[in-house]
C-alpha atoms as a PDB file:
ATOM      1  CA  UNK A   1     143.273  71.985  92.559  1.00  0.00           C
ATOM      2  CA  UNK A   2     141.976  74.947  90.537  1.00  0.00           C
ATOM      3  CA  UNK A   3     138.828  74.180  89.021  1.00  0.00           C
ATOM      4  CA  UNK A   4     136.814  76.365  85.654  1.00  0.00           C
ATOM      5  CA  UNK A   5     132.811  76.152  85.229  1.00  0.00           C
ATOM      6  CA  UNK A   6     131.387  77.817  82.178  1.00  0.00           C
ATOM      7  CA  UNK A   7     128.509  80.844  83.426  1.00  0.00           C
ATOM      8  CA  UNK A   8     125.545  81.834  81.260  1.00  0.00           C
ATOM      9  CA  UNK A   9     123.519  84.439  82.400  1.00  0.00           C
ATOM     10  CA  UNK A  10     120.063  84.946  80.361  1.00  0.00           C
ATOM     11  CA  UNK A  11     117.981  88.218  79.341  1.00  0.00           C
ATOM     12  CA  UNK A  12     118.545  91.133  82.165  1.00  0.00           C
ATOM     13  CA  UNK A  13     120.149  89.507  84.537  1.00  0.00           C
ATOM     14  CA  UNK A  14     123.206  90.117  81.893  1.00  0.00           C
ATOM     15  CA  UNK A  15     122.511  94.153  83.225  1.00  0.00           C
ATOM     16  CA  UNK A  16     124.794  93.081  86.217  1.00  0.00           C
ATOM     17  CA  UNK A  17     127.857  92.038  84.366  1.00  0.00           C
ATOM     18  CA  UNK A  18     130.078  94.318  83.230  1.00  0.00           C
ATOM     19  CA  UNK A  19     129.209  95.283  79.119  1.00  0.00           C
ATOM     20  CA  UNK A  20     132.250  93.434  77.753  1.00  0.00           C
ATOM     21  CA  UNK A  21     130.769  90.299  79.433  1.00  0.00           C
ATOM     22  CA  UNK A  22     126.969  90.226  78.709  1.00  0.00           C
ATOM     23  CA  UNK A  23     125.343  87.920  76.413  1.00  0.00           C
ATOM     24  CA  UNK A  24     128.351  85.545  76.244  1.00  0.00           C
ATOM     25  CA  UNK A  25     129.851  82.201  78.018  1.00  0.00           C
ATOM     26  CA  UNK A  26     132.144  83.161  80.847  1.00  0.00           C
ATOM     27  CA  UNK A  27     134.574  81.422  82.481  1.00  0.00           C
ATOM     28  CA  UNK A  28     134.100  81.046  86.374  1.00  0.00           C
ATOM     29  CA  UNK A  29     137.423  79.450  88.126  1.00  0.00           C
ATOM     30  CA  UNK A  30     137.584  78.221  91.655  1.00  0.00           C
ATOM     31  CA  UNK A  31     138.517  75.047  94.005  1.00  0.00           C
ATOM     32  CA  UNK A  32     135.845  72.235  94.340  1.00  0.00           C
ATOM     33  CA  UNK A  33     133.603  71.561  95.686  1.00  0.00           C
ATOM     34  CA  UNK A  34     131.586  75.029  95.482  1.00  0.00           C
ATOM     35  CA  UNK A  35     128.023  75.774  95.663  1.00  0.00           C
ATOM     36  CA  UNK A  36     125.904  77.542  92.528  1.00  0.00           C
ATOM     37  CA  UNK A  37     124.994  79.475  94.960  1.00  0.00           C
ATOM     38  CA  UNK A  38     128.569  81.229  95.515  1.00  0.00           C
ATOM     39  CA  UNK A  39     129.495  81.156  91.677  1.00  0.00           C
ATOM     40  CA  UNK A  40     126.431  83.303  90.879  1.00  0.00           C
ATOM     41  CA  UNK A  41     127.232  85.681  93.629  1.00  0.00           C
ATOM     42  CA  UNK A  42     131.014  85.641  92.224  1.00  0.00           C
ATOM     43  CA  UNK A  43     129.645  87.000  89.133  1.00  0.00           C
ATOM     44  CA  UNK A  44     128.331  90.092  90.624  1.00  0.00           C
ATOM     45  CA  UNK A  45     124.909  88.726  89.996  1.00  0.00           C
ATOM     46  CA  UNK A  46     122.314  88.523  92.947  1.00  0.00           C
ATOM     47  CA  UNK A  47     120.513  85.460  93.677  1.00  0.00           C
ATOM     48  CA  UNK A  48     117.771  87.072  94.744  1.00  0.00           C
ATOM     49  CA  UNK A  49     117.529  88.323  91.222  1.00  0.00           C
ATOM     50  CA  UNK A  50     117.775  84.684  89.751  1.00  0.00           C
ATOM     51  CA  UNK A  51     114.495  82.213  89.116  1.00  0.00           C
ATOM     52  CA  UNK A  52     116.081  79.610  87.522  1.00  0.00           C
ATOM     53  CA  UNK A  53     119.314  77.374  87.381  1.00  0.00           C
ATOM     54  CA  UNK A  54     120.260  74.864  84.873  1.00  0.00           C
ATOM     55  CA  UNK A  55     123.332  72.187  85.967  1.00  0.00           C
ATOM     56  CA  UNK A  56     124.501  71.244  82.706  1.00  0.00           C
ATOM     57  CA  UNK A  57     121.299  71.085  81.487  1.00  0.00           C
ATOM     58  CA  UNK A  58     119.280  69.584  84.854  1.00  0.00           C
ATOM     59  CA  UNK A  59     117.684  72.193  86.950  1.00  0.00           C
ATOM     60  CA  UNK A  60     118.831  72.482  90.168  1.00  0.00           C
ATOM     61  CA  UNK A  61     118.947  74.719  93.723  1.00  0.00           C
ATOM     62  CA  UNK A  62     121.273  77.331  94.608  1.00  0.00           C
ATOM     63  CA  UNK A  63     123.277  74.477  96.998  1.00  0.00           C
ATOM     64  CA  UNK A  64     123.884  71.699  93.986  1.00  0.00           C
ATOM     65  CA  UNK A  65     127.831  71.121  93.893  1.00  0.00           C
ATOM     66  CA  UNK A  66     129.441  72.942  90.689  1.00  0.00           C
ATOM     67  CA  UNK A  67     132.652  70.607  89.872  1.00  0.00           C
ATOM     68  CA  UNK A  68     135.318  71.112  87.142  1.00  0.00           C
ATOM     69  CA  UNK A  69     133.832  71.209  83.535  1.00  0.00           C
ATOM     70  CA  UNK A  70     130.504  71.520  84.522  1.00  0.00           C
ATOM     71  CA  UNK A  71     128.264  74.364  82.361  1.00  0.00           C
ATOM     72  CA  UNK A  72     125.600  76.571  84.713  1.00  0.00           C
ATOM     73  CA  UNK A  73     122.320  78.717  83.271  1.00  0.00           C
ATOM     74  CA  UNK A  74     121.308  81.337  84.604  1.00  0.00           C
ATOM     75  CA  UNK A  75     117.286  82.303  83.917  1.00  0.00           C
ATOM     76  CA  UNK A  76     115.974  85.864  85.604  1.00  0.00           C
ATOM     77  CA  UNK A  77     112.225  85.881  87.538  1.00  0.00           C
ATOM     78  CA  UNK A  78     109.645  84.510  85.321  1.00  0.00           C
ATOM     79  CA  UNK A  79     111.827  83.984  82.548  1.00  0.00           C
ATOM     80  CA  UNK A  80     109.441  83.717  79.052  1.00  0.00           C
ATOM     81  CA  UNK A  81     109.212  79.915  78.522  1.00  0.00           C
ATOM     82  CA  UNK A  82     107.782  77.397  80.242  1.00  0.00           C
ATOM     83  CA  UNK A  83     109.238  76.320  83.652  1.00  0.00           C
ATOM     84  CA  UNK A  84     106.580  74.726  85.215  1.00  0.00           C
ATOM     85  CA  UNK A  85     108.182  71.630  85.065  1.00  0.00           C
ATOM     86  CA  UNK A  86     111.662  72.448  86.424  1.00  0.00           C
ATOM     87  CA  UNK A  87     112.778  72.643  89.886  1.00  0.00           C
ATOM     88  CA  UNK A  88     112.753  76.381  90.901  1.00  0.00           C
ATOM     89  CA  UNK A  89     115.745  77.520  93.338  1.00  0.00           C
ATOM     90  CA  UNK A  90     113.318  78.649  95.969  1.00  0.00           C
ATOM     91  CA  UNK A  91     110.880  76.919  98.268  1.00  0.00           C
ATOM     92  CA  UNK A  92     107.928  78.885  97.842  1.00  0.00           C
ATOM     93  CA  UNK A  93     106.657  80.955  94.578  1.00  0.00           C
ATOM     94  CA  UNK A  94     107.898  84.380  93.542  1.00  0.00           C
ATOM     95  CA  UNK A  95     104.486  85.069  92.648  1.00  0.00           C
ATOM     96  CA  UNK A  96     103.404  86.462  95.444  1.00  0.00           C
ATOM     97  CA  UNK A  97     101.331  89.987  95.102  1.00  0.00           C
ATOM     98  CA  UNK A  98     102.607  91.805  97.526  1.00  0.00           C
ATOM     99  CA  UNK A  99     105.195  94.212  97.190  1.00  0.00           C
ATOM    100  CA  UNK A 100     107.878  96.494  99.088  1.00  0.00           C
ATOM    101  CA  UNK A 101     109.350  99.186  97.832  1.00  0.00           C
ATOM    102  CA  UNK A 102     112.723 100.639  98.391  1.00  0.00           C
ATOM    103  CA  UNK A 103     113.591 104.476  98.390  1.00  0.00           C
ATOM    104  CA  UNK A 104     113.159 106.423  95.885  1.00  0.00           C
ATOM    105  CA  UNK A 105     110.399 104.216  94.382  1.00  0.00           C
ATOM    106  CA  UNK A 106     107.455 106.193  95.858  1.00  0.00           C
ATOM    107  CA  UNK A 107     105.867 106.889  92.792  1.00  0.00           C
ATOM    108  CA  UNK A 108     105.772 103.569  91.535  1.00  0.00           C
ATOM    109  CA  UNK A 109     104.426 102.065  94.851  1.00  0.00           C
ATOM    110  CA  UNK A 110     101.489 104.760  94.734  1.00  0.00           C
ATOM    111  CA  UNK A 111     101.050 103.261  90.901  1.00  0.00           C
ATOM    112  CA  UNK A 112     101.222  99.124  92.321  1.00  0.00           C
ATOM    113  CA  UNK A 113      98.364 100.274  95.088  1.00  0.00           C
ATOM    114  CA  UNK A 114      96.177 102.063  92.185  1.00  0.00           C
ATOM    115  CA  UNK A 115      96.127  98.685  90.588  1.00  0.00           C
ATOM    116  CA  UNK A 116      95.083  96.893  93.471  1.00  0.00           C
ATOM    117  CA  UNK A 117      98.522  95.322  94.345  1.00  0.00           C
ATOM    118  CA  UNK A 118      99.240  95.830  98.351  1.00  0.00           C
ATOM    119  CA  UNK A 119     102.388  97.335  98.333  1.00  0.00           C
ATOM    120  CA  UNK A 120     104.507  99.100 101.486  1.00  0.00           C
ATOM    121  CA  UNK A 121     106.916 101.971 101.383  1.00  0.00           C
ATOM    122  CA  UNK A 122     108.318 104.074 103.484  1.00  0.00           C
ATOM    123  CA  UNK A 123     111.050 106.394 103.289  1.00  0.00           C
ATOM    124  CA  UNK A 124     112.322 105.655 106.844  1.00  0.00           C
ATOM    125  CA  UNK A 125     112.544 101.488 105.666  1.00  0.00           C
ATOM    126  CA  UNK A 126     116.207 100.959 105.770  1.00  0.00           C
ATOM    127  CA  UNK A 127     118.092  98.473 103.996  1.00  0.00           C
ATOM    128  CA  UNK A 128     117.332  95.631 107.630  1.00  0.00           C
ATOM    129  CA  UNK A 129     113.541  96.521 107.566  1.00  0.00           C
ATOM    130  CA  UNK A 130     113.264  96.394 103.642  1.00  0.00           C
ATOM    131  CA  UNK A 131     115.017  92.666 103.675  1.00  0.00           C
ATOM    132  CA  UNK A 132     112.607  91.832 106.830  1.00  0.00           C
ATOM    133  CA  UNK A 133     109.735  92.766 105.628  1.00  0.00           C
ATOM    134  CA  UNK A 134     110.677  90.605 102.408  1.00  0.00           C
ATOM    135  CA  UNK A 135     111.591  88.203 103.833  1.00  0.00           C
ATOM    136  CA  UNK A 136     109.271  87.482 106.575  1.00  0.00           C
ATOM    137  CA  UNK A 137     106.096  88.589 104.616  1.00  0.00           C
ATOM    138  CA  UNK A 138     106.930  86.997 101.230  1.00  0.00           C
ATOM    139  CA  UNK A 139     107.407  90.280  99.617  1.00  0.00           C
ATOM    140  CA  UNK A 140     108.510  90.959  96.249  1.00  0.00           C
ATOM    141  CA  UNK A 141     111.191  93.842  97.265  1.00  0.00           C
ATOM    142  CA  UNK A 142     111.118  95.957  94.307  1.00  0.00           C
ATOM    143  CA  UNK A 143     114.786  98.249  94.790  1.00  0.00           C
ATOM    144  CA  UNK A 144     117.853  99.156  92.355  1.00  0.00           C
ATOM    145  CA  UNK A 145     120.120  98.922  95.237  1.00  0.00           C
ATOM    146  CA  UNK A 146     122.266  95.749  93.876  1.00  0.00           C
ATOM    147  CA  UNK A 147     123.847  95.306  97.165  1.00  0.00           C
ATOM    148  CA  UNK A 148     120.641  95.330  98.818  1.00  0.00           C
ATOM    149  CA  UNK A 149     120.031  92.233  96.492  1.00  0.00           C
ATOM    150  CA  UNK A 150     122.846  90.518  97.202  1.00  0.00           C
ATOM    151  CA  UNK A 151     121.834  89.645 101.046  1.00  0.00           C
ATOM    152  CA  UNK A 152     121.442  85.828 101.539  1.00  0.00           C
ATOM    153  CA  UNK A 153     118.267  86.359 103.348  1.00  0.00           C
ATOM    154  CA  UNK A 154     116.367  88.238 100.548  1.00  0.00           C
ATOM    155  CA  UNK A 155     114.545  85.750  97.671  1.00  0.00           C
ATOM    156  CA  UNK A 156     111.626  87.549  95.985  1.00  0.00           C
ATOM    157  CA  UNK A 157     112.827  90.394  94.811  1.00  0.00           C
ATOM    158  CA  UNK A 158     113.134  92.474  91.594  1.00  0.00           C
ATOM    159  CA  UNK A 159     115.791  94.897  90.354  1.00  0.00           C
ATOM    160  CA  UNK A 160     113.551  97.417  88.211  1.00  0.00           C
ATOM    161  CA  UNK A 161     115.462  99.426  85.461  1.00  0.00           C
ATOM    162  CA  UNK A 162     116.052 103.098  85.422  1.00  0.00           C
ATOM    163  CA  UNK A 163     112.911 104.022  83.916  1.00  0.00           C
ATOM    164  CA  UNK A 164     110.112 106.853  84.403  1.00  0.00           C
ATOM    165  CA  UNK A 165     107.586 105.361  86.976  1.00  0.00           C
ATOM    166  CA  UNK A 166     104.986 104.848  84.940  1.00  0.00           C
ATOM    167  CA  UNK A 167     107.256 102.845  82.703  1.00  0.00           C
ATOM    168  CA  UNK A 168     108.338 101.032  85.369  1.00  0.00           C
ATOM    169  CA  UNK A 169     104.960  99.980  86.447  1.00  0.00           C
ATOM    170  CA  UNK A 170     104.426  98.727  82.704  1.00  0.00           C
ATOM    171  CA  UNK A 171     107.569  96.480  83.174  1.00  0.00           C
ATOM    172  CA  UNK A 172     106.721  95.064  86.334  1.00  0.00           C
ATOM    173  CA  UNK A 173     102.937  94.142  85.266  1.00  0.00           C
ATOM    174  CA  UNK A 174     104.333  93.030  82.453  1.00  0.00           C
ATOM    175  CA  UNK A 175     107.779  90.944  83.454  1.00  0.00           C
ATOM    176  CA  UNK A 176     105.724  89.233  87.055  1.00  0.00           C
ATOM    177  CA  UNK A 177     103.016  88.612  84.160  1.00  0.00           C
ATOM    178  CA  UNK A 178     100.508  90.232  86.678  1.00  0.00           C
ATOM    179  CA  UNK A 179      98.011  91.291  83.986  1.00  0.00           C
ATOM    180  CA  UNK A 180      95.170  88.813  85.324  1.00  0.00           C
ATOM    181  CA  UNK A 181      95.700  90.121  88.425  1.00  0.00           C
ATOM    182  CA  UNK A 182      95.447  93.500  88.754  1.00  0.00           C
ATOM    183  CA  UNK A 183      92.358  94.686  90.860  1.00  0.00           C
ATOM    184  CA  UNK A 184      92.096  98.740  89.852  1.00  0.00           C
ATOM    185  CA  UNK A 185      90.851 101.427  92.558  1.00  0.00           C
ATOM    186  CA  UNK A 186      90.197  98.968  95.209  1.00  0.00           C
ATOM    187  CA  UNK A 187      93.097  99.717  97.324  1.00  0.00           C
ATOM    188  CA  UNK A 188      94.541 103.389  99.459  1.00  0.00           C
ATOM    189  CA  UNK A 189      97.105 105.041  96.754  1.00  0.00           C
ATOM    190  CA  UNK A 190      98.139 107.140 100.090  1.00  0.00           C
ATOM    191  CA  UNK A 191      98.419 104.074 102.524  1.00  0.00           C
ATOM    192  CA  UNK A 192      98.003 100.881 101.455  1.00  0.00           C
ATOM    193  CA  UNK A 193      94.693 100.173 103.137  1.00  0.00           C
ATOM    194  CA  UNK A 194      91.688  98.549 101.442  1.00  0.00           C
ATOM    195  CA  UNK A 195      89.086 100.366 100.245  1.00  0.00           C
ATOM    196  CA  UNK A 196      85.274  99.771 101.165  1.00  0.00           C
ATOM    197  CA  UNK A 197      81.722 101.340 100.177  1.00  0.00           C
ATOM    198  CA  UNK A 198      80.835 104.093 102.281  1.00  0.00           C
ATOM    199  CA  UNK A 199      77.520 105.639 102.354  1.00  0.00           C
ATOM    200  CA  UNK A 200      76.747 109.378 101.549  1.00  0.00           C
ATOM    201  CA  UNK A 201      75.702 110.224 105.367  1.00  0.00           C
ATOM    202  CA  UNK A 202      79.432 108.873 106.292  1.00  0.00           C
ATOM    203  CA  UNK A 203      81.334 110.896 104.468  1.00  0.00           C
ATOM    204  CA  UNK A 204      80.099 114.406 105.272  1.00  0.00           C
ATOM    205  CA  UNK A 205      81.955 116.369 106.445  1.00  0.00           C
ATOM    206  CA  UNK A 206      84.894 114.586 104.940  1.00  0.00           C
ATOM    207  CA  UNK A 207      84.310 116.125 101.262  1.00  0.00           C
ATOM    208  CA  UNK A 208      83.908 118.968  99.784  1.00  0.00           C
ATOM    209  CA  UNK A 209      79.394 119.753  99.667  1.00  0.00           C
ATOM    210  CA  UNK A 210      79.760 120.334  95.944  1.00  0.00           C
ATOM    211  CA  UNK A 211      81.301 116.690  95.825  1.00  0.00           C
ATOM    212  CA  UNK A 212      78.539 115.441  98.085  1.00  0.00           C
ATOM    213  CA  UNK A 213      76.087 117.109  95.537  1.00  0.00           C
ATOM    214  CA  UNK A 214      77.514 115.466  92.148  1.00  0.00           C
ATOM    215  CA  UNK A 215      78.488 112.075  93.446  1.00  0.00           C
ATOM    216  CA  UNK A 216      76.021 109.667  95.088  1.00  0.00           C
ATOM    217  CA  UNK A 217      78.818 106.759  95.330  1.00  0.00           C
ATOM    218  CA  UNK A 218      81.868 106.906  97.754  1.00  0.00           C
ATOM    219  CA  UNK A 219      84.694 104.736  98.903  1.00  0.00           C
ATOM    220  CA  UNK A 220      86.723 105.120 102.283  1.00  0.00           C
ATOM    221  CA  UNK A 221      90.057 103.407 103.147  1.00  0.00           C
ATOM    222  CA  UNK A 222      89.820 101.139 106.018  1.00  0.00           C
ATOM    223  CA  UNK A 223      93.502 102.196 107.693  1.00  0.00           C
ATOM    224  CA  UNK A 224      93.759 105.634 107.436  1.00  0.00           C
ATOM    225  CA  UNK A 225      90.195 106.809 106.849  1.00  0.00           C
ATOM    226  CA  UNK A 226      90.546 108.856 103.264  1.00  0.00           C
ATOM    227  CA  UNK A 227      87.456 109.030 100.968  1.00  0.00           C
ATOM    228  CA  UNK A 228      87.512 108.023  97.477  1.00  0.00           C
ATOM    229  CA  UNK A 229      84.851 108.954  95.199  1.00  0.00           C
ATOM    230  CA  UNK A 230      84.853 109.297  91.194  1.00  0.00           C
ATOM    231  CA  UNK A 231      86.054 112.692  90.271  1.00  0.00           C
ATOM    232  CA  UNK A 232      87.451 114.182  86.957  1.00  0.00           C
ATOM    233  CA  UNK A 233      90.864 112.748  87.261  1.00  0.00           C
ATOM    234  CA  UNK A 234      88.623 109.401  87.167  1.00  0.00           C
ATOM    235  CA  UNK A 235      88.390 109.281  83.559  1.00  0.00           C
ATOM    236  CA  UNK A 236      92.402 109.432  83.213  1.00  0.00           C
ATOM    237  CA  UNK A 237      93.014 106.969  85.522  1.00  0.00           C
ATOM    238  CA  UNK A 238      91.313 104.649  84.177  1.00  0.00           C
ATOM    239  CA  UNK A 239      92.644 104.976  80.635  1.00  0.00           C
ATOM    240  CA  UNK A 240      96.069 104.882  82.140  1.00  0.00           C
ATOM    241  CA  UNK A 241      94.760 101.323  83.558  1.00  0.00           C
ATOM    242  CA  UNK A 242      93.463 100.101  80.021  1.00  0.00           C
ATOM    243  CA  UNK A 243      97.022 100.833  78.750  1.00  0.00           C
ATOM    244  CA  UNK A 244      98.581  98.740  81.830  1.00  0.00           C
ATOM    245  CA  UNK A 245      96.385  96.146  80.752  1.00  0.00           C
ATOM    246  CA  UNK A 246      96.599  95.936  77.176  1.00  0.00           C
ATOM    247  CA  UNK A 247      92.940  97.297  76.269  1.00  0.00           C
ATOM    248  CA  UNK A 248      90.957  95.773  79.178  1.00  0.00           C
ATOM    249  CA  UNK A 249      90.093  97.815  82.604  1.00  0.00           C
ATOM    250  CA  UNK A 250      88.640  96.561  85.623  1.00  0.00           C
ATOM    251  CA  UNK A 251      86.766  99.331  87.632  1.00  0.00           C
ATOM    252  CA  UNK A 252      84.805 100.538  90.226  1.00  0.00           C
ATOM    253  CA  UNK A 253      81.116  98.737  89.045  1.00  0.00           C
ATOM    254  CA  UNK A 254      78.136 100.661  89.844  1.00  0.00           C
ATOM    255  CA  UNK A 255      76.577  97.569  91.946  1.00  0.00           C
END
């Protein structure tokens, strides 16, 4: 027998419904007994996507049985209330730091690895590696693919809206609440690897000798070898960080 649950889906995760059926109850029909699970997906709205699930008003996995009459809430990654004390439809924490970044997204995975956030891209990952990596490394896939989001195996991810880089960087720092975490300049911008003090005698030959003549500190990146050292772009960067940050910067010290 035909069954009808009533659907609410909070903040963006509304942007995957068509316009005429964001911010409103909708009406999911189907035959019992059905998981959450497969009503969200019915919706055109990716689990993946989803950090919270309220069962008429009891939180709840993505497996609990939906049955006729019964209301379902839908609450996106890190949704801003507190949740600590509900049961969150995943077995370990979205808030892990580490990233991967679909196509297209280069830009704002050079921006993640400026702030100290290890973050992979490639623009050979295809849609199998991108899910593998995610899901077998805990990473946050960042991507605007929403079919990429709708594969069962993928459940830390974030769908990023169509935004300038920079302003997608903002959003992210700002929607995975990652303000207390960022760790500026102390990670590769060009491959990911960590950065480490390198002395003046190790780097010659690897810099230009009117660098070596101005600077007396230097970095290099432990995977692919590329020197780091605080140039005239410096001063820009680092104001772009106090903006990310809301007025605060964490830098290079001079220890």
């Amino acid at each position: 027998m035909a069954a009808k649950a009533t659907l609410r889906c909070y903040a963006e995760l509304n942007d995957f419904l068509p316009r005429r059926h964001r911010q409103r109850d909708l009406i999911a029909r189907f035959v019992p007994p059905v998981p959450v699970r497969h009503l969200i997906a019915n919706a055109g709205v990716p689990p993946a996507a989803v950090e919270l699930v309220l069962l008429n008003g009891v939180s709840v996995g993505f497996d609990a049985r939906v049955e006729d009459g019964d209301r379902i809430s839908i609450y996106p990654v890190f949704e801003s209330f507190d949740v600590s004390g509900l049961l969150r439809v995943r077995g370990t924490p979205l808030r892990q730091v580490h990233f991967v970044a679909d196509a297209h997204l280069g830009r704002l995975a050079r921006y993640l690895r400026m702030l100290g956030f290890d973050t992979l891209f490639d623009n050979d990952f295809g849609d199998n590696e991108l899910a593998r990596l995610s899901r077998e490394e805990g990473r946050i896939l960042l991507t605007r693919d929403r079919g990429l989001l709708m594969r069962r195996g993928i459940t830390h991810a974030c769908y990023l809206p169509q935004l300038p880089p920079r302003e997608q960087l903002v959003w992210v720092v700002e929607r995975l609440q990652l303000t207390g975490l960022l760790r500026p300049f102390s990670r590769c911008t060009a491959c990911n690897g960590d950065l480490v003090t390198a002395a003046v005698g190790d780097v010659v030959g690897s810099v230009p000798d009117g660098v070596l003549r101005r600077n007396k500190r230097f970095w290099r990146c432990r995977g692919c070898g590329r020197v780091y050292w605080k140039g005239s772009h410096y001063a820009r960067m680092r104001e772009f960080v106090a903006r990310v940050r809301g007025g605060e910067c964490g830098i290079l010290t001079d220890e």
